[in-house]
C-alpha atoms as a PDB file:
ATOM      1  CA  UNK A   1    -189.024 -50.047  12.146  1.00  0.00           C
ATOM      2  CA  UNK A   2    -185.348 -49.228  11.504  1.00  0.00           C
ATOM      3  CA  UNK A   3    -182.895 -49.921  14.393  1.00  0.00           C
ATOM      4  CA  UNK A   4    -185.717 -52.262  16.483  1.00  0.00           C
ATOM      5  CA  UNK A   5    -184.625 -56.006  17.291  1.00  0.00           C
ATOM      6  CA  UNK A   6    -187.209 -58.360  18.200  1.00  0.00           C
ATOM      7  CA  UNK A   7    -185.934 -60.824  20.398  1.00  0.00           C
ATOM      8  CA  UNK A   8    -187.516 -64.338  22.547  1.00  0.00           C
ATOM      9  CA  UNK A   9    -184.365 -63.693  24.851  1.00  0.00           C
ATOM     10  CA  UNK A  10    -185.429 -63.107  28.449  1.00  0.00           C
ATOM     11  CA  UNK A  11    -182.958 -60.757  29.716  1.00  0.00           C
ATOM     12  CA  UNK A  12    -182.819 -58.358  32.641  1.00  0.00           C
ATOM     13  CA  UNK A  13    -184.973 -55.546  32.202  1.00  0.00           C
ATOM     14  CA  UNK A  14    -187.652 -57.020  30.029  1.00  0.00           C
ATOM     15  CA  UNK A  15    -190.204 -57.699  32.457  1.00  0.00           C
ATOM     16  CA  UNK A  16    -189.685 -54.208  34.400  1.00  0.00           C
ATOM     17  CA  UNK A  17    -189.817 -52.211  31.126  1.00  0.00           C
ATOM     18  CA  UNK A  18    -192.909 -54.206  30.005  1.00  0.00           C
ATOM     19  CA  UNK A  19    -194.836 -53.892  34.014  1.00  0.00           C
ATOM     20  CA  UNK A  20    -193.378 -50.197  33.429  1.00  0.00           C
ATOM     21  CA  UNK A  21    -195.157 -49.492  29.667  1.00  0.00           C
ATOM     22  CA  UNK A  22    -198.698 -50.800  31.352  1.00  0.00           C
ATOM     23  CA  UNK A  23    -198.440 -48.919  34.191  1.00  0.00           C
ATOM     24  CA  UNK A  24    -198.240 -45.900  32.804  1.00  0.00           C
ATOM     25  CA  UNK A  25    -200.061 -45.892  29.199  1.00  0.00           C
ATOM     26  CA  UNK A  26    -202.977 -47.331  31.226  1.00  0.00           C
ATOM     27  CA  UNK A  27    -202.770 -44.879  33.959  1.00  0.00           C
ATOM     28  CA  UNK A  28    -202.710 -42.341  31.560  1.00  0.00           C
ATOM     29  CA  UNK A  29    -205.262 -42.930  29.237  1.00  0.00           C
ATOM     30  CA  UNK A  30    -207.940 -45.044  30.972  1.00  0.00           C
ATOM     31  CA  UNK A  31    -206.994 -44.465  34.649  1.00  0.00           C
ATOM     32  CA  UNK A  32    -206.027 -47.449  35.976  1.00  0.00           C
ATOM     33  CA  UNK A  33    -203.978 -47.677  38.918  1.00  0.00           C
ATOM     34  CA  UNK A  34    -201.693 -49.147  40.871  1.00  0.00           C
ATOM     35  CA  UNK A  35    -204.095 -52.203  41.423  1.00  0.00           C
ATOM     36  CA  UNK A  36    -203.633 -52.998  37.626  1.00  0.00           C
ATOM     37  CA  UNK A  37    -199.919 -52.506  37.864  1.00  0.00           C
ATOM     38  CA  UNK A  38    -199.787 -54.841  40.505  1.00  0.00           C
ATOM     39  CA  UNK A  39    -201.522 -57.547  38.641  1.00  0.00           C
ATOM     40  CA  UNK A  40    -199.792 -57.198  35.508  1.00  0.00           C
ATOM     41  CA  UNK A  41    -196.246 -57.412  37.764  1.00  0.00           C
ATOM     42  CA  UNK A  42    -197.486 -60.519  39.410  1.00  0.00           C
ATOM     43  CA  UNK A  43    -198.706 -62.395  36.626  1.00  0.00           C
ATOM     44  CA  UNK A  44    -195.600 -61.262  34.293  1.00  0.00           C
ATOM     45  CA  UNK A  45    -193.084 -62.133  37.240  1.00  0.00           C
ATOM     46  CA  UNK A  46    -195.105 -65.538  37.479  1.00  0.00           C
ATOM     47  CA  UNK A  47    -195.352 -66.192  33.600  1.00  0.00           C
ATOM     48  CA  UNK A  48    -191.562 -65.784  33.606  1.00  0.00           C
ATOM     49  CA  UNK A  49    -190.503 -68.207  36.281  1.00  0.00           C
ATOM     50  CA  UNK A  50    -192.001 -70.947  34.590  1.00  0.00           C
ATOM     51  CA  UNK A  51    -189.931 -70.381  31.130  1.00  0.00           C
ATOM     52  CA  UNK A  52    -188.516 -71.705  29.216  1.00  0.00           C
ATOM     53  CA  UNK A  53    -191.167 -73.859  28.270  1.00  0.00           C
ATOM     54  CA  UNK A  54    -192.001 -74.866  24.258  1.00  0.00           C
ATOM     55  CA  UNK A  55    -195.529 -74.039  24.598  1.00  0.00           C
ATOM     56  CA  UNK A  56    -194.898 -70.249  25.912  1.00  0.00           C
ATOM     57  CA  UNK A  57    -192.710 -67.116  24.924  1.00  0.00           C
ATOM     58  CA  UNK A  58    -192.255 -63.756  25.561  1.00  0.00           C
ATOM     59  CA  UNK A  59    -190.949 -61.238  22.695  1.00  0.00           C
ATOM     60  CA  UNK A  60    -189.385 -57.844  23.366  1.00  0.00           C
ATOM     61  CA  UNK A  61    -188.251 -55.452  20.858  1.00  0.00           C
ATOM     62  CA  UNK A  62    -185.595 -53.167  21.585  1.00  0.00           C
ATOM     63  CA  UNK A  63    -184.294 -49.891  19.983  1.00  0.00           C
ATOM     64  CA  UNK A  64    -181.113 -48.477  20.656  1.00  0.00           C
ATOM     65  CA  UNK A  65    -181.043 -50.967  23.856  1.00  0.00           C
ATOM     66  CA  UNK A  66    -184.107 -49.624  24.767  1.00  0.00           C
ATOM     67  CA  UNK A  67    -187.127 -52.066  25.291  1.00  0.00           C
ATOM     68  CA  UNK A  68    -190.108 -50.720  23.327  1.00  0.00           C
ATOM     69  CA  UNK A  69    -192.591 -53.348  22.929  1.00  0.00           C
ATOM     70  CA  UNK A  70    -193.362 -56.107  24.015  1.00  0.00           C
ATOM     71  CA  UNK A  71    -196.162 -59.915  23.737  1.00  0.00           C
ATOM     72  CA  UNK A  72    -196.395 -63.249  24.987  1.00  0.00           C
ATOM     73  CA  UNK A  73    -198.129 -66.222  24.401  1.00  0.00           C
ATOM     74  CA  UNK A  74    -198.756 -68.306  27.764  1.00  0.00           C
ATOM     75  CA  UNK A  75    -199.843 -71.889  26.010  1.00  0.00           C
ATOM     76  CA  UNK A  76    -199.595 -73.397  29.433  1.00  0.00           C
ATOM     77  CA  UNK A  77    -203.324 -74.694  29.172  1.00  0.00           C
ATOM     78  CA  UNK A  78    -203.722 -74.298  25.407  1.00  0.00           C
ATOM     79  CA  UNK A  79    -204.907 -78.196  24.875  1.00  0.00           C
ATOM     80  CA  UNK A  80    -208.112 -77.100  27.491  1.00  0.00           C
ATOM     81  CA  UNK A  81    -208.567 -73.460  26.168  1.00  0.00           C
ATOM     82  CA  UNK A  82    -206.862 -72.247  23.445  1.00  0.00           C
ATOM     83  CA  UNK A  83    -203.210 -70.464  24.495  1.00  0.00           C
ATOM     84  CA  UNK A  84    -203.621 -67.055  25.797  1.00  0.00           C
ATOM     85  CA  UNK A  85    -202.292 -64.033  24.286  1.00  0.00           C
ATOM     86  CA  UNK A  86    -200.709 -61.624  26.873  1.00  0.00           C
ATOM     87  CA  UNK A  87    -199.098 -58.276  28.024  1.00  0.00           C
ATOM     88  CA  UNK A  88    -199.193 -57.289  24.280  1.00  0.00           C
ATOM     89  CA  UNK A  89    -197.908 -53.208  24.614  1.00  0.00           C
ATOM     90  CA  UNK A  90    -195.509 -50.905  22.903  1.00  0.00           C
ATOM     91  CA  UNK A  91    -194.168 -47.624  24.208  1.00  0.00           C
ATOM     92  CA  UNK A  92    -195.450 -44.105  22.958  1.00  0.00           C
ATOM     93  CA  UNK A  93    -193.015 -43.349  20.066  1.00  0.00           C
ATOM     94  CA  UNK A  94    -193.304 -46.947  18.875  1.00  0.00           C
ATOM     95  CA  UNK A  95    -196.354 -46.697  17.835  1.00  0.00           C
ATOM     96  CA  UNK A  96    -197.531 -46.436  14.254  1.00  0.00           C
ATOM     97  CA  UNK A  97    -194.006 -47.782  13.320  1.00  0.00           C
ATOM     98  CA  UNK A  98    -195.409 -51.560  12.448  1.00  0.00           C
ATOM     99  CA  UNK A  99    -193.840 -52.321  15.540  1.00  0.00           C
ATOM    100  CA  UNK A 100    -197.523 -54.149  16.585  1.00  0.00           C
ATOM    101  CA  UNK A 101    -197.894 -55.915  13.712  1.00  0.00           C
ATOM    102  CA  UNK A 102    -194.442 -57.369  13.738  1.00  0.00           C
ATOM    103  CA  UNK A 103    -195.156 -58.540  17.476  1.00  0.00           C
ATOM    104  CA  UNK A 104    -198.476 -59.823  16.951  1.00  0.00           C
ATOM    105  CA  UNK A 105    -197.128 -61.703  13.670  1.00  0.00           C
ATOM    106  CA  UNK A 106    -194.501 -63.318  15.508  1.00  0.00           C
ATOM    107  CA  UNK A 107    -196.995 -64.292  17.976  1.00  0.00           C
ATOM    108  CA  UNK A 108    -199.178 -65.792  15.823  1.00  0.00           C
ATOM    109  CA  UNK A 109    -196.470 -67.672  13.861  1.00  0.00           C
ATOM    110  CA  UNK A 110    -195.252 -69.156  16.788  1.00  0.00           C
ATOM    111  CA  UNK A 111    -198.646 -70.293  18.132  1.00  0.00           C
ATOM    112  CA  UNK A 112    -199.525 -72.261  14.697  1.00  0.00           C
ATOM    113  CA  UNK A 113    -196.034 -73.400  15.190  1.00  0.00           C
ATOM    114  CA  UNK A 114    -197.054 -74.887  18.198  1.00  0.00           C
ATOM    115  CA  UNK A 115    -200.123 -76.644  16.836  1.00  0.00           C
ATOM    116  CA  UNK A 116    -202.679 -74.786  19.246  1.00  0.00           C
ATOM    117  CA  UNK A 117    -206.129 -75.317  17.771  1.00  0.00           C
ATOM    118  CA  UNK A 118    -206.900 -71.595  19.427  1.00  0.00           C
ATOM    119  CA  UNK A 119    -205.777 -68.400  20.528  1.00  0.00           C
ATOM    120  CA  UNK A 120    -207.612 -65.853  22.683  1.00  0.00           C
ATOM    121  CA  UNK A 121    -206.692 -62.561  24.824  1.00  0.00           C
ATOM    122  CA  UNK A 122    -208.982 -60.265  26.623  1.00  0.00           C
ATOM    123  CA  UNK A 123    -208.749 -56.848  26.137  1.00  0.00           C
ATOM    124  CA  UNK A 124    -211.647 -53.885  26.729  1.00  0.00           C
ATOM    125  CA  UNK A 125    -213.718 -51.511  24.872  1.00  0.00           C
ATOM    126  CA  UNK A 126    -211.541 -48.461  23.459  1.00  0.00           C
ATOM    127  CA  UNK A 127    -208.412 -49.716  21.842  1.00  0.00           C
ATOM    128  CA  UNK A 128    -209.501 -49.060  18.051  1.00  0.00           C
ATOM    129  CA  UNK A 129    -206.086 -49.677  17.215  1.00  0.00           C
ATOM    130  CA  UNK A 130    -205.109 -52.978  18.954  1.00  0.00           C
ATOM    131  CA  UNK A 131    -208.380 -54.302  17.723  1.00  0.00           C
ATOM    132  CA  UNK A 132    -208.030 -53.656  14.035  1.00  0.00           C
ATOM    133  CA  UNK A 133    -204.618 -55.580  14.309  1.00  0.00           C
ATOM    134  CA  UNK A 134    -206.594 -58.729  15.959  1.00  0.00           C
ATOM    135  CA  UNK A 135    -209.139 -58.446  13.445  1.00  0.00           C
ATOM    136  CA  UNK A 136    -206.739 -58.129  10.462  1.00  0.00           C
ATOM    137  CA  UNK A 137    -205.360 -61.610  11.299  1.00  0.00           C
ATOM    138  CA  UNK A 138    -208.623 -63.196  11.801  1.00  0.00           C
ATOM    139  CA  UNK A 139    -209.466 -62.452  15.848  1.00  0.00           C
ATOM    140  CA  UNK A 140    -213.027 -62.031  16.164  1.00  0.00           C
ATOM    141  CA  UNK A 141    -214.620 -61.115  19.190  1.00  0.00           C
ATOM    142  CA  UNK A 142    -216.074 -64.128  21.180  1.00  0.00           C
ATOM    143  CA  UNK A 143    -217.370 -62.764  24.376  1.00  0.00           C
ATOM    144  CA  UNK A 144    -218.145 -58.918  25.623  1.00  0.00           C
ATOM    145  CA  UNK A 145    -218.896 -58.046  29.663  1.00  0.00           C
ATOM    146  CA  UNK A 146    -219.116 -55.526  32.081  1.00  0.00           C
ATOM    147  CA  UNK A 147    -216.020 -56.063  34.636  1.00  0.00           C
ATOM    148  CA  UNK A 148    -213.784 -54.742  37.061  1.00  0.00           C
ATOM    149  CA  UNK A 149    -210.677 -57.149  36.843  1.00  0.00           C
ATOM    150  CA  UNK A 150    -208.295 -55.301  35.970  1.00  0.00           C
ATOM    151  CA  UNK A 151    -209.568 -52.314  39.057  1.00  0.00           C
ATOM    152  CA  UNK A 152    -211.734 -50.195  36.831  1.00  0.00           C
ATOM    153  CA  UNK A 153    -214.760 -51.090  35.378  1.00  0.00           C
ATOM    154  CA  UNK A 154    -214.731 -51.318  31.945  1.00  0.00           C
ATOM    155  CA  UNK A 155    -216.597 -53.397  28.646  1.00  0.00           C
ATOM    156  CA  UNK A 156    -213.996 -56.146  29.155  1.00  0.00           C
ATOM    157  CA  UNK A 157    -213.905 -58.394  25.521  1.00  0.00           C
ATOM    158  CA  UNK A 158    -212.214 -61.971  24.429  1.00  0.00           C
ATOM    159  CA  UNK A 159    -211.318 -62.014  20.883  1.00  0.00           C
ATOM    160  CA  UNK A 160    -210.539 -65.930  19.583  1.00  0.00           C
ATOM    161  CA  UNK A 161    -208.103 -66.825  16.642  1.00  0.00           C
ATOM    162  CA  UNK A 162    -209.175 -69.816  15.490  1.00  0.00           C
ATOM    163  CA  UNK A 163    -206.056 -71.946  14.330  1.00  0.00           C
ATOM    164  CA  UNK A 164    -207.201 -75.284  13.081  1.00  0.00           C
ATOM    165  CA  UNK A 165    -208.760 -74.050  10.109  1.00  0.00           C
ATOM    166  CA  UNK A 166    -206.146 -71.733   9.019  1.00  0.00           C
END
């Protein structure tokens, strides 16, 4: 992970880069299209009008100025259903660096931080790698379905984190 920064800043360019590393990993590999982009823009662009807020963040890290990765936690209804993991991706050569780990640890932190009882994201069938992460800090998965909401069917799953006892 030499020359990456992780940083809660919000500046200009995060949220393109991070619609940008969806759109095209997920294109790519599962063959999603511009349907999925379009979501993920909307609900980013949304997520980041309502910061700053001390129940949500959004991490980026950069290397060489470059964003390459990127996570949020949205804890806007956290007290009703846990806070919701989000938008949790890192570009091609950033991965297998510990990049991931470092995101998803930060993410983590900062939700027990916050006192959230819970933490949840949905995710699909097929990411072995993602998955092992979740499952190495205690995610386990809660819920498995057949869906289209993301514009291609696939076995969507919710893993939980269960805070309060950890």
């Amino acid at each position: 992970m030499s020359n990456i920064e992780i940083s809660a800043e919000l500046v200009p360019g995060v949220l393109g880069r991070l619609v940008e590393m969806h759109a095209l990993y997920y294109a790519r590999e599962w063959g999603f299209g511009p349907f999925f982009e379009s979501k993920v823009a909307r609900e980013v662009g949304e997520f980041a009008l309502s910061l700053p807020r001390a129940d949500s963040q959004i991490w980026h890290a950069r290397r060489d100025g470059r964003v390459v990765g990127a996570i949020a936690i949205d804890g806007h209804a956290a007290s009703e259903a846990g806070a919701h993991l989000r938008w949790f991706i890192l570009d091609d050569d950033a991965r297998g660096t510990g990049l991931g780990a470092a995101l998803l640890d930060e993410a983590v932190a900062f939700s027990r931080e916050s006192g959230f009882e819970s933490l949840y994201l949905w995710t699909f069938e097929g990411l072995h790698t993602a998955r092992r992460l979740y499952e190495a800090r205690g995610f386990r998965l809660a819920l498995a379905l057949d869906a289209e909401s993301w514009g291609v069917k696939v076995r969507e799953q919710k893993f939980v984190l269960n805070l309060s006892n950890s």
